[in-house]
C-alpha atoms as a PDB file:
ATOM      1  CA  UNK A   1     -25.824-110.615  -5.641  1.00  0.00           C
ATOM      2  CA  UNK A   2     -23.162-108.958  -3.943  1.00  0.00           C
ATOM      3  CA  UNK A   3     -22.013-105.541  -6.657  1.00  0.00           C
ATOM      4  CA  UNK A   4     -18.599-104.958  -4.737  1.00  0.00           C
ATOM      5  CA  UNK A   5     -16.569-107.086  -7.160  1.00  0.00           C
ATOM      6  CA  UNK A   6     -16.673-107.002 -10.687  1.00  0.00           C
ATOM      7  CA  UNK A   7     -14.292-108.153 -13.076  1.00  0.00           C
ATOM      8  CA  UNK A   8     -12.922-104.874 -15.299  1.00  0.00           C
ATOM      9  CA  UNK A   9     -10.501-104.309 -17.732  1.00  0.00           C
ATOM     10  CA  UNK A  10      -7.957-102.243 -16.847  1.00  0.00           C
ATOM     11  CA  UNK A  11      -8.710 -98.121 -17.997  1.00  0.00           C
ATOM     12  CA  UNK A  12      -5.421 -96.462 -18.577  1.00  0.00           C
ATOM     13  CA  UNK A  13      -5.719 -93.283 -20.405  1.00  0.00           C
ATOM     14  CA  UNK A  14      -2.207 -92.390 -20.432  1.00  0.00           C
ATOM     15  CA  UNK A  15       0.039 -89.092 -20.271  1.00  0.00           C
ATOM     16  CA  UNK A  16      -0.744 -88.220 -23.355  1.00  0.00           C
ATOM     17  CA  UNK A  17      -4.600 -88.790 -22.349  1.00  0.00           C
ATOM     18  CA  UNK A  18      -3.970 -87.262 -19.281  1.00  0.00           C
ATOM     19  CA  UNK A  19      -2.116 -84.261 -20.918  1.00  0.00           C
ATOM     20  CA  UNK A  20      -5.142 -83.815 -23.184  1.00  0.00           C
ATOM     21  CA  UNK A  21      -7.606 -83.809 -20.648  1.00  0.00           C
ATOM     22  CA  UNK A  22      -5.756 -80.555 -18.972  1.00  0.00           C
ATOM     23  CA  UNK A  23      -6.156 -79.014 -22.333  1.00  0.00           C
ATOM     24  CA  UNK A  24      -9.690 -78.062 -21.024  1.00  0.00           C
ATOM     25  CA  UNK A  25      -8.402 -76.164 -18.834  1.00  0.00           C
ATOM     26  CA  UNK A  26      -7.004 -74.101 -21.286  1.00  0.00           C
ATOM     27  CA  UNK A  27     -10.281 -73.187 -22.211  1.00  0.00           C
ATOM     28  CA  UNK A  28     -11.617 -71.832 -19.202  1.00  0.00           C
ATOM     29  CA  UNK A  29      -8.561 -70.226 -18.733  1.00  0.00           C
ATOM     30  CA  UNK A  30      -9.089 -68.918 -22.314  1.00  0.00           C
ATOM     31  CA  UNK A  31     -12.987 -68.008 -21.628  1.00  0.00           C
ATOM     32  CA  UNK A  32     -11.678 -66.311 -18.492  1.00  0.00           C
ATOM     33  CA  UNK A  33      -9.568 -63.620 -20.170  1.00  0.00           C
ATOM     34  CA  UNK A  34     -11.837 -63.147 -22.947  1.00  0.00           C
ATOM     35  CA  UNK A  35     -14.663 -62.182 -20.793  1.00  0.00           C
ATOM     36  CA  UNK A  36     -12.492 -60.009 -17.865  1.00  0.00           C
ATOM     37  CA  UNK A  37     -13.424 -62.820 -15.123  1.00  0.00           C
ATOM     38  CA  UNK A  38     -10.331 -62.564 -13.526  1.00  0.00           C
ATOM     39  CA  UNK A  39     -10.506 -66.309 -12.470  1.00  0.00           C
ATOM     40  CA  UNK A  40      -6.935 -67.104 -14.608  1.00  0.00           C
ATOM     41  CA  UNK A  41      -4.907 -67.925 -11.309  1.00  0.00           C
ATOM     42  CA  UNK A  42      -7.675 -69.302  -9.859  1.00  0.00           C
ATOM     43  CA  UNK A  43      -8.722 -72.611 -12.504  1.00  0.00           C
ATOM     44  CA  UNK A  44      -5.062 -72.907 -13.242  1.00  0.00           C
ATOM     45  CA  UNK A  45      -4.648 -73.471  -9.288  1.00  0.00           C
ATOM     46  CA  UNK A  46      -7.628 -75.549  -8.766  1.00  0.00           C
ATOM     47  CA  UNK A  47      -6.382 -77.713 -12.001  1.00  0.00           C
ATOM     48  CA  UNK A  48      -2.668 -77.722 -10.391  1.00  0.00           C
ATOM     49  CA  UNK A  49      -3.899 -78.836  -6.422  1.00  0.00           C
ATOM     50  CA  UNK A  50      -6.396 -80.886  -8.055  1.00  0.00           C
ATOM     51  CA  UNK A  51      -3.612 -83.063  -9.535  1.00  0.00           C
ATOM     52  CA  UNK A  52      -1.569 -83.306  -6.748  1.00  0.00           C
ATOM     53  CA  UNK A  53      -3.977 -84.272  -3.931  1.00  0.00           C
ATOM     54  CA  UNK A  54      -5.364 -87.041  -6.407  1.00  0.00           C
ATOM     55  CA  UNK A  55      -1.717 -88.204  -6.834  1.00  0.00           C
ATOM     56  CA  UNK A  56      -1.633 -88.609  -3.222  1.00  0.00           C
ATOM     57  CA  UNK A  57      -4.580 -90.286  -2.415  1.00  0.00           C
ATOM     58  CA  UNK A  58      -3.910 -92.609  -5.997  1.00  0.00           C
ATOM     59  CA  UNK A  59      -0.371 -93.544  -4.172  1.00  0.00           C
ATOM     60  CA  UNK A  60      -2.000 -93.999  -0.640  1.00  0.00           C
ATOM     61  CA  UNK A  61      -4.999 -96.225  -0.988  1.00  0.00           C
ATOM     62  CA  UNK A  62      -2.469 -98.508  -2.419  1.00  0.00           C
ATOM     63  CA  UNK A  63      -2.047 -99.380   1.330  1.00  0.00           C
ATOM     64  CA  UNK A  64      -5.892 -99.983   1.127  1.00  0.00           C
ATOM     65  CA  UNK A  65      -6.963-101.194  -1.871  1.00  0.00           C
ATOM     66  CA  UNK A  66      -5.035-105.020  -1.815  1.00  0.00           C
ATOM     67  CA  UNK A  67      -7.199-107.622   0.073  1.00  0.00           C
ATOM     68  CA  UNK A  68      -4.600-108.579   1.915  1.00  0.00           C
ATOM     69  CA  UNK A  69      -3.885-105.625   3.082  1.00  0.00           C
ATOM     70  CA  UNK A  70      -4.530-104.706   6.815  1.00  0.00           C
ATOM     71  CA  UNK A  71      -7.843-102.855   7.870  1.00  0.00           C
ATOM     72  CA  UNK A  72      -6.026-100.855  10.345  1.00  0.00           C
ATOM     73  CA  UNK A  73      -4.908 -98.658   7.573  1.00  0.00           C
ATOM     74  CA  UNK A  74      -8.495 -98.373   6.509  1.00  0.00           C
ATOM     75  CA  UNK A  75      -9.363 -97.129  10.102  1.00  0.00           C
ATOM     76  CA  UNK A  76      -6.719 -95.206  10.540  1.00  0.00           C
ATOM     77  CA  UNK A  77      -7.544 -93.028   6.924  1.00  0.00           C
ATOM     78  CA  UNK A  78     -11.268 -93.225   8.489  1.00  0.00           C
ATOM     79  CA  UNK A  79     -10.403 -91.378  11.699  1.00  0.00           C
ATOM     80  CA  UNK A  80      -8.104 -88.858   9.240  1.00  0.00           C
ATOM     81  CA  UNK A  81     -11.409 -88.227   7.214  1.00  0.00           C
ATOM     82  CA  UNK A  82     -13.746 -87.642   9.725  1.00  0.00           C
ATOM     83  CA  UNK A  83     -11.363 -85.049  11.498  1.00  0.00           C
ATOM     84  CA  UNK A  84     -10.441 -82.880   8.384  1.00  0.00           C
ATOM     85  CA  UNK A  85     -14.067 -83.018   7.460  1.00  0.00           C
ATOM     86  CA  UNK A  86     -14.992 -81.660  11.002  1.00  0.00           C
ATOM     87  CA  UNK A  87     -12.837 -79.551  10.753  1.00  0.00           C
ATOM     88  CA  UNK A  88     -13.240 -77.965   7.539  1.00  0.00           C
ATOM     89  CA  UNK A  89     -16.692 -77.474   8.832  1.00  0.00           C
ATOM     90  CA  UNK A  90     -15.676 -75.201  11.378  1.00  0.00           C
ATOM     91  CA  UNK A  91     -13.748 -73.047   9.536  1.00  0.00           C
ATOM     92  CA  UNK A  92     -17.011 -72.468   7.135  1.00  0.00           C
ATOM     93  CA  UNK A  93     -19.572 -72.331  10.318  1.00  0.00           C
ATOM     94  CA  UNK A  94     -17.099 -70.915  12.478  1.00  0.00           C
ATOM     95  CA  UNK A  95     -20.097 -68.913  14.732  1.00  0.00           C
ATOM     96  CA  UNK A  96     -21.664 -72.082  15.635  1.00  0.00           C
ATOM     97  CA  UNK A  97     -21.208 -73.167  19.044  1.00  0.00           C
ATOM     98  CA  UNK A  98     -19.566 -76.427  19.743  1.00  0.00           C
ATOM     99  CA  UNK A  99     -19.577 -76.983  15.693  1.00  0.00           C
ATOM    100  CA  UNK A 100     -16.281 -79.120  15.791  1.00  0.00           C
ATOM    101  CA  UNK A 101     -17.442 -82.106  18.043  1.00  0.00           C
ATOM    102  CA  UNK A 102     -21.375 -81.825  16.741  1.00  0.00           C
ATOM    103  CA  UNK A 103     -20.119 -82.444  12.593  1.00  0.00           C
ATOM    104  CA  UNK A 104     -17.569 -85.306  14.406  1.00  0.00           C
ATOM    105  CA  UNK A 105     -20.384 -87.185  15.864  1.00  0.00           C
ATOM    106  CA  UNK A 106     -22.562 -85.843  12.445  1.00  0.00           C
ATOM    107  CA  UNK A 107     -20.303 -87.875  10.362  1.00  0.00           C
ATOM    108  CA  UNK A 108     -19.258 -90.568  12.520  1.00  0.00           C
ATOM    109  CA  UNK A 109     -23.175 -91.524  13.182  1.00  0.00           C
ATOM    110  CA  UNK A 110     -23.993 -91.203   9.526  1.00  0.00           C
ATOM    111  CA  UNK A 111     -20.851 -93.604   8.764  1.00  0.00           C
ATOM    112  CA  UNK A 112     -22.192 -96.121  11.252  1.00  0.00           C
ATOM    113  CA  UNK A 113     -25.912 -95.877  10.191  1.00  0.00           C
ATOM    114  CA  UNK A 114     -25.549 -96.071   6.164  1.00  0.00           C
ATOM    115  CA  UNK A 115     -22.170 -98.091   5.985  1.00  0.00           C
ATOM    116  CA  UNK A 116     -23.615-100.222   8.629  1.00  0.00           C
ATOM    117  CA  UNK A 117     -26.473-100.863   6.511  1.00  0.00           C
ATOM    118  CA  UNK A 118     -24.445-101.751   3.185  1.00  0.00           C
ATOM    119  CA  UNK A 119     -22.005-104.082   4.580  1.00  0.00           C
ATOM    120  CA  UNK A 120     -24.288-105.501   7.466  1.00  0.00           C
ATOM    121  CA  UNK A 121     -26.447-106.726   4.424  1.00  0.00           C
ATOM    122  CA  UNK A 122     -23.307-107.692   2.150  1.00  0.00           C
ATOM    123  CA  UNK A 123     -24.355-105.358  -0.768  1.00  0.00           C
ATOM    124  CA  UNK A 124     -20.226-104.445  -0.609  1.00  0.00           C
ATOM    125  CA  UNK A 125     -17.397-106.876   0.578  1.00  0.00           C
ATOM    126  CA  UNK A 126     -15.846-105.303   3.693  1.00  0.00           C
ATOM    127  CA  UNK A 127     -12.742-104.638   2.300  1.00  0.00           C
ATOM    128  CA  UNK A 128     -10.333-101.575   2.291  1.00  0.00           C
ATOM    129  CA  UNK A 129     -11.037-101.066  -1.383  1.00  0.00           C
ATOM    130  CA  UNK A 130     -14.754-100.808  -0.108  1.00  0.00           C
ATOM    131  CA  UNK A 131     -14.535 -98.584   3.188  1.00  0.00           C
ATOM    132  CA  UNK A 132     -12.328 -95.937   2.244  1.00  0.00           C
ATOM    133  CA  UNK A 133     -14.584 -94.988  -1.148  1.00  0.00           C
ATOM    134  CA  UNK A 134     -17.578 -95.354   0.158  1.00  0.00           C
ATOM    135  CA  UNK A 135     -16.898 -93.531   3.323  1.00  0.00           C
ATOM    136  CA  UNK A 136     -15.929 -90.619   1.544  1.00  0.00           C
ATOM    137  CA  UNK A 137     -18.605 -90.938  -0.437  1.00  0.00           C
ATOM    138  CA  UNK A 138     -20.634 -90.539   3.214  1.00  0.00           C
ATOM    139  CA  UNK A 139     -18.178 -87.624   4.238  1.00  0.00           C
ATOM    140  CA  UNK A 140     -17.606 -85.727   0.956  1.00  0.00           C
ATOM    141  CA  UNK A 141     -21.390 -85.732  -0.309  1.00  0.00           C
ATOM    142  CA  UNK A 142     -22.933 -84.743   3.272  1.00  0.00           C
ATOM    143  CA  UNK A 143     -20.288 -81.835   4.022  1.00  0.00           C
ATOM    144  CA  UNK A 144     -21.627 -78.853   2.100  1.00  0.00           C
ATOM    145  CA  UNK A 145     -25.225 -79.814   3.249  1.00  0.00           C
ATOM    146  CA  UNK A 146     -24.001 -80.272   6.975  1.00  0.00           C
ATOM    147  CA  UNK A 147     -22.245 -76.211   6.583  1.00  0.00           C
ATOM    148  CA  UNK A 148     -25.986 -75.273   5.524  1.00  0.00           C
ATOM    149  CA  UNK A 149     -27.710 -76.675   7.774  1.00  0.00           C
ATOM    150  CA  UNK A 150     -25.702 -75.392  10.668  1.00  0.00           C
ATOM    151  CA  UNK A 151     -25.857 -71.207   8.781  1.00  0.00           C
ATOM    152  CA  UNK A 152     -29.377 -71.358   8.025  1.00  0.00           C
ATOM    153  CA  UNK A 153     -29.812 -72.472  12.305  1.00  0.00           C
ATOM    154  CA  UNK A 154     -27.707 -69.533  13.494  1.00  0.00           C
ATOM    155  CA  UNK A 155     -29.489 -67.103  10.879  1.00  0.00           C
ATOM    156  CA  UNK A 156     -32.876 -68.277  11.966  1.00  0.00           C
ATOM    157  CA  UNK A 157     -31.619 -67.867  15.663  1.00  0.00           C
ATOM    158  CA  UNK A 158     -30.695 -64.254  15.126  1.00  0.00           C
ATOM    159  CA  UNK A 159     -32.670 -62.817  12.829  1.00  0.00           C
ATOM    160  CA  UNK A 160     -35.538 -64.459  14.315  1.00  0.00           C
ATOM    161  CA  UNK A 161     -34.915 -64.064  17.611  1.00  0.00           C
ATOM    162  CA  UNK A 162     -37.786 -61.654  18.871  1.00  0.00           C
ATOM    163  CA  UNK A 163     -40.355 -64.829  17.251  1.00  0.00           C
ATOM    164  CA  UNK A 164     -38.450 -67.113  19.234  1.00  0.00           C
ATOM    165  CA  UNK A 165     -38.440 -65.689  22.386  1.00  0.00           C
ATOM    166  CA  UNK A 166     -41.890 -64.576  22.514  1.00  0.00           C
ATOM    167  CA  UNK A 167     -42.898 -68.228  21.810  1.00  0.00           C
ATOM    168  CA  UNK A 168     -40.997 -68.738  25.092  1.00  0.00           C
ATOM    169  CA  UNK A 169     -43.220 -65.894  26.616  1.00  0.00           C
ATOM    170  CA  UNK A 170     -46.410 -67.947  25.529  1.00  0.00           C
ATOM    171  CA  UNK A 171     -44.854 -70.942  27.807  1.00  0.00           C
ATOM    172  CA  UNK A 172     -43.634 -73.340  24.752  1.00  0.00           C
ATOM    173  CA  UNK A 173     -40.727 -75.237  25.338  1.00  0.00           C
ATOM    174  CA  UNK A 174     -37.430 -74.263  23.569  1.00  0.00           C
ATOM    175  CA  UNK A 175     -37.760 -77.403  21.280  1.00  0.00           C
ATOM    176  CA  UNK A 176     -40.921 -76.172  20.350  1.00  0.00           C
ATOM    177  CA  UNK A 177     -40.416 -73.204  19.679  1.00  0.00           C
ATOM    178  CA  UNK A 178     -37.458 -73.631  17.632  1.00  0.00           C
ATOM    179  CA  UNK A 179     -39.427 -76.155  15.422  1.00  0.00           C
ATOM    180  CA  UNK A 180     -40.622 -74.151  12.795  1.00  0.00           C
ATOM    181  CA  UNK A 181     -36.966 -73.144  12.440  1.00  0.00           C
ATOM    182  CA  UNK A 182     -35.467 -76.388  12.509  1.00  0.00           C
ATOM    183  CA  UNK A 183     -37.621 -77.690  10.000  1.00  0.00           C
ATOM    184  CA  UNK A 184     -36.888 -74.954   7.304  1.00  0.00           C
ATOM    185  CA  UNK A 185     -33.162 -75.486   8.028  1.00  0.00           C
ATOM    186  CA  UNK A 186     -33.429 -79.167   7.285  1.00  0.00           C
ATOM    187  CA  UNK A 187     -35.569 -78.780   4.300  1.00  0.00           C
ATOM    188  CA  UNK A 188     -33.081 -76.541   2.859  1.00  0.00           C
ATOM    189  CA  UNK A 189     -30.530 -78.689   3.382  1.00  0.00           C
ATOM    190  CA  UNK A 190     -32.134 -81.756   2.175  1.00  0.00           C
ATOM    191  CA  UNK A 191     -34.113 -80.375  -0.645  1.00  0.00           C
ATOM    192  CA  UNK A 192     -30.966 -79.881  -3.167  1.00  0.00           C
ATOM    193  CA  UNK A 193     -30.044 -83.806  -2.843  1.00  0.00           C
ATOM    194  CA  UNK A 194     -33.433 -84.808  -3.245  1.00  0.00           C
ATOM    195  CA  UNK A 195     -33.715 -83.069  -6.022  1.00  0.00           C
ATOM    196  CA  UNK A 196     -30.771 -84.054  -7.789  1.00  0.00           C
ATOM    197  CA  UNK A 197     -31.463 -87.878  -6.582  1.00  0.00           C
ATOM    198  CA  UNK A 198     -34.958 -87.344  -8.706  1.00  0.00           C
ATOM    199  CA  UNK A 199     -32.833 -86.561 -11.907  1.00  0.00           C
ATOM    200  CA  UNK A 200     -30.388 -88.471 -11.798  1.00  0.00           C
ATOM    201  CA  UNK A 201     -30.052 -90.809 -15.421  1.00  0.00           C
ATOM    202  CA  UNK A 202     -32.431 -88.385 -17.412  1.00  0.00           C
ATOM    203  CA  UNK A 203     -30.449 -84.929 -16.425  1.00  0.00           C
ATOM    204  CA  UNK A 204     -27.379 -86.117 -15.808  1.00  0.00           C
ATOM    205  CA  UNK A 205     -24.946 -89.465 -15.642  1.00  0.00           C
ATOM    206  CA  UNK A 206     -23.279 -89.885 -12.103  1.00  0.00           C
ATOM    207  CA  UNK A 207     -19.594 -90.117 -11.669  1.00  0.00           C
ATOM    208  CA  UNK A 208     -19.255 -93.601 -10.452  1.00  0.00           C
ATOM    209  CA  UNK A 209     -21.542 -95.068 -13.629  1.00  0.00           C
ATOM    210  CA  UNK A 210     -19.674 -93.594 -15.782  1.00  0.00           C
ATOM    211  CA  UNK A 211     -16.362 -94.179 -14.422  1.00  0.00           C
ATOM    212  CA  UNK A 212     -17.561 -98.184 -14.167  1.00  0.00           C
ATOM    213  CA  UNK A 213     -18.749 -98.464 -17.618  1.00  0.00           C
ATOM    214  CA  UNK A 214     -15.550 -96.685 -18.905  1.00  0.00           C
ATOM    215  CA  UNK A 215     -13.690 -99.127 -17.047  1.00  0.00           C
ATOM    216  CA  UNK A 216     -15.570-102.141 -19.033  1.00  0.00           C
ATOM    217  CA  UNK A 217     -18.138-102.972 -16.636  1.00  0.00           C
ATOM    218  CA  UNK A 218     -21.510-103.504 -18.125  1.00  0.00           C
ATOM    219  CA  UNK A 219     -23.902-100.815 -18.014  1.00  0.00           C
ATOM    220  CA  UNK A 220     -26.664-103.058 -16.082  1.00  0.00           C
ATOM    221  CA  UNK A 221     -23.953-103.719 -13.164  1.00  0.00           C
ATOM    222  CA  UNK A 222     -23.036-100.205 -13.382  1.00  0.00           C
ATOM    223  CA  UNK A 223     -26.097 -98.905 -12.670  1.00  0.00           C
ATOM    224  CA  UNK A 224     -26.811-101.453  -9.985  1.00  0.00           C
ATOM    225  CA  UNK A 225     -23.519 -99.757  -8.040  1.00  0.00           C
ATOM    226  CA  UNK A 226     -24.738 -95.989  -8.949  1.00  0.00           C
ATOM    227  CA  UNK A 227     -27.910 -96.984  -7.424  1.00  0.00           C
ATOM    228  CA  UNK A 228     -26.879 -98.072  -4.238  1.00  0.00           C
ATOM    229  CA  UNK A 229     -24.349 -94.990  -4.281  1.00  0.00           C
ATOM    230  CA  UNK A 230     -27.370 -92.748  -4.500  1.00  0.00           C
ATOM    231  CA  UNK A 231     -29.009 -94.135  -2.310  1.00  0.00           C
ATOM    232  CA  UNK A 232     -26.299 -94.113   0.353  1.00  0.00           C
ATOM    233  CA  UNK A 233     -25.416 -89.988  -0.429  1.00  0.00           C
ATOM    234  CA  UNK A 234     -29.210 -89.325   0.281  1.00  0.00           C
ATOM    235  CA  UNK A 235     -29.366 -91.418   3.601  1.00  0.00           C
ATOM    236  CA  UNK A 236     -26.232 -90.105   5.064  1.00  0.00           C
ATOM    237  CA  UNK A 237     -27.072 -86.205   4.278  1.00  0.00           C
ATOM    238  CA  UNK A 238     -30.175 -86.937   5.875  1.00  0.00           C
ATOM    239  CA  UNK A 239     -28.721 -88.494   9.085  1.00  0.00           C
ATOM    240  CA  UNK A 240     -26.169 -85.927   8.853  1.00  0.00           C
ATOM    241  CA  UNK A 241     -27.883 -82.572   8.513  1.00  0.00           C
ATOM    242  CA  UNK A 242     -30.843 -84.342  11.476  1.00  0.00           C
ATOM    243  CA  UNK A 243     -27.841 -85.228  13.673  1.00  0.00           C
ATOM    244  CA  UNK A 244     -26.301 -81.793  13.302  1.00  0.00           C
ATOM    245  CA  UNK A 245     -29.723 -79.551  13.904  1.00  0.00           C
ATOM    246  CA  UNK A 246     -30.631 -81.397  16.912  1.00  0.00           C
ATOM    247  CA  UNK A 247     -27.489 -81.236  18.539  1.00  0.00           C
ATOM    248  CA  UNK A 248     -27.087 -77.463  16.823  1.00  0.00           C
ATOM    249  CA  UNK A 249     -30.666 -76.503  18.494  1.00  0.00           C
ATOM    250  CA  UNK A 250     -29.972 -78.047  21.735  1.00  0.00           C
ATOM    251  CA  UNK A 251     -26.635 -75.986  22.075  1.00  0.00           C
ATOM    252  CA  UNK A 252     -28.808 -72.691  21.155  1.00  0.00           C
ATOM    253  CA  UNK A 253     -30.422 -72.709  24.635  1.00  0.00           C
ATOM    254  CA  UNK A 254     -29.748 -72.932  27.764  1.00  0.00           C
ATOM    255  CA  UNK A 255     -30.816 -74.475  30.581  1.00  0.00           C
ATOM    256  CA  UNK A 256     -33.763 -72.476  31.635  1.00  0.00           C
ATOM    257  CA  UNK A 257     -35.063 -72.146  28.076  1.00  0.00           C
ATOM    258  CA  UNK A 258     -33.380 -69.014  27.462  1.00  0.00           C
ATOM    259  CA  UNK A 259     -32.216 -68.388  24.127  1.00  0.00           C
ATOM    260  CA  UNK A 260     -28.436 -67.563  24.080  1.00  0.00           C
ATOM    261  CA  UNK A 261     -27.139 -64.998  22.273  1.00  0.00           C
ATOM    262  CA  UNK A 262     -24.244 -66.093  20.024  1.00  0.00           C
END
């Protein structure tokens, strides 16, 4: 049973709803000056760019979200996502070497590999109104493990440099002797979405569930979709974070098995 379409009344909360909703942030605004945080400015800008960007994206994957609308536009907002998310990678792991291009093919293998899988078996419809979320699902959910993953490298490279190197002394190759390292990094990475993958339903109730069943969908179909969304955040931080330490460790050496220094 394909879970890409499901027939849903339509969720409008309103201004008024809306307007409600950003009461919270009065709250934490309110919290915030009680307890000398200092964080006024910063909620009530977070709140404020929050709205806009989502106004955006709600008025542009109207060029998306019709059937009949072209896939180029889908491809084209692909290729925008995968650059900006490269690139905000760089700015946070800015001492990697080569970090731009390594997150681009990161994210553009872990696209292939997990959205390959869902729409190569039909689970989704390949539609815009399919791509575009789920490939930001891809992007947006292996991002912050991808930064990780390429600090906890570089920090295992420097501060561990003397262990490295005199594995090199001992004659092991630089793949070996960066293993130990590598696998830390990736466990470190990984260990955070496995975890919250384990707890998910009991702990907590995912975002697209929720947003599903609030929409009118029933809760079995629901959590047929949140399944298959959790299962396609833990596959691509996996490929991800695996694609972006090899190609990280590879970069760390050179030629004659030398350990660079960055």
């Amino acid at each position: 049973m394909s879970v890409a379409l499901f027939g849903m009344e339509r969720a409008d909360i309103g201004l008024a709803g809306l307007a409600a909703s950003g009461g919270l942030i009065a709250v934490g605004v309110g919290i915030s000056f009680w307890r000398g945080l200092g964080l006024e400015r910063s909620l009530l800008w977070a709140a404020l760019r929050a709205l806009i960007q989502l106004l955006i994206v709600g008025w542009a994957l109207q060029l998306v979200v019709d059937p009949n609308d072209s896939l180029i536009w889908s491809g084209v907002w692909l290729l925008f996502m995968l650059a900006f998310a490269a690139w905000t990678t760089a700015q946070r792991a800015a001492e990697v070497p080569k970090v731009f291009a390594l997150s681009l093919l990161a994210y553009a293998l872990s696209g292939v590999v997990t959205l390959g899988v869902l729409f190569g078996f039909q689970v989704y419809e390949l539609e815009g109104r399919t791509i575009v979320p789920l490939a930001g699902i891809v992007v947006g959910n292996s991002l912050s493990a991808t930064v990780l993953v390429s600090r906890q490298i570089l920090e295992a490279a420097s501060e561990q440099r003397g262990v490295i190197e005199g594995r090199l002394a001992l004659g092991l190759s630089a793949r070996d002797a960066f293993q130990p390292h590598l696998q830390r990094a990736l466990r470190t990475a990984l260990v955070p979405q496995i975890e919250t993958t384990k707890a998910v339903g009991i702990v907590a109730l995912p975002g697209a569930m929720v947003g599903l069943i609030l929409a009118g969908v029933d809760p079995a179909d629901a959590v047929m979709v949140q399944i298959s969304v959790m299962y396609l955040v833990l596959g691509s931080v996996a490929t991800t974070t695996t694609v972006m330490s090899l190609g990280i460790s590879r970069e760390l050496f050179t030629s004659a098995q030398q350990l660079r220094r960055l």
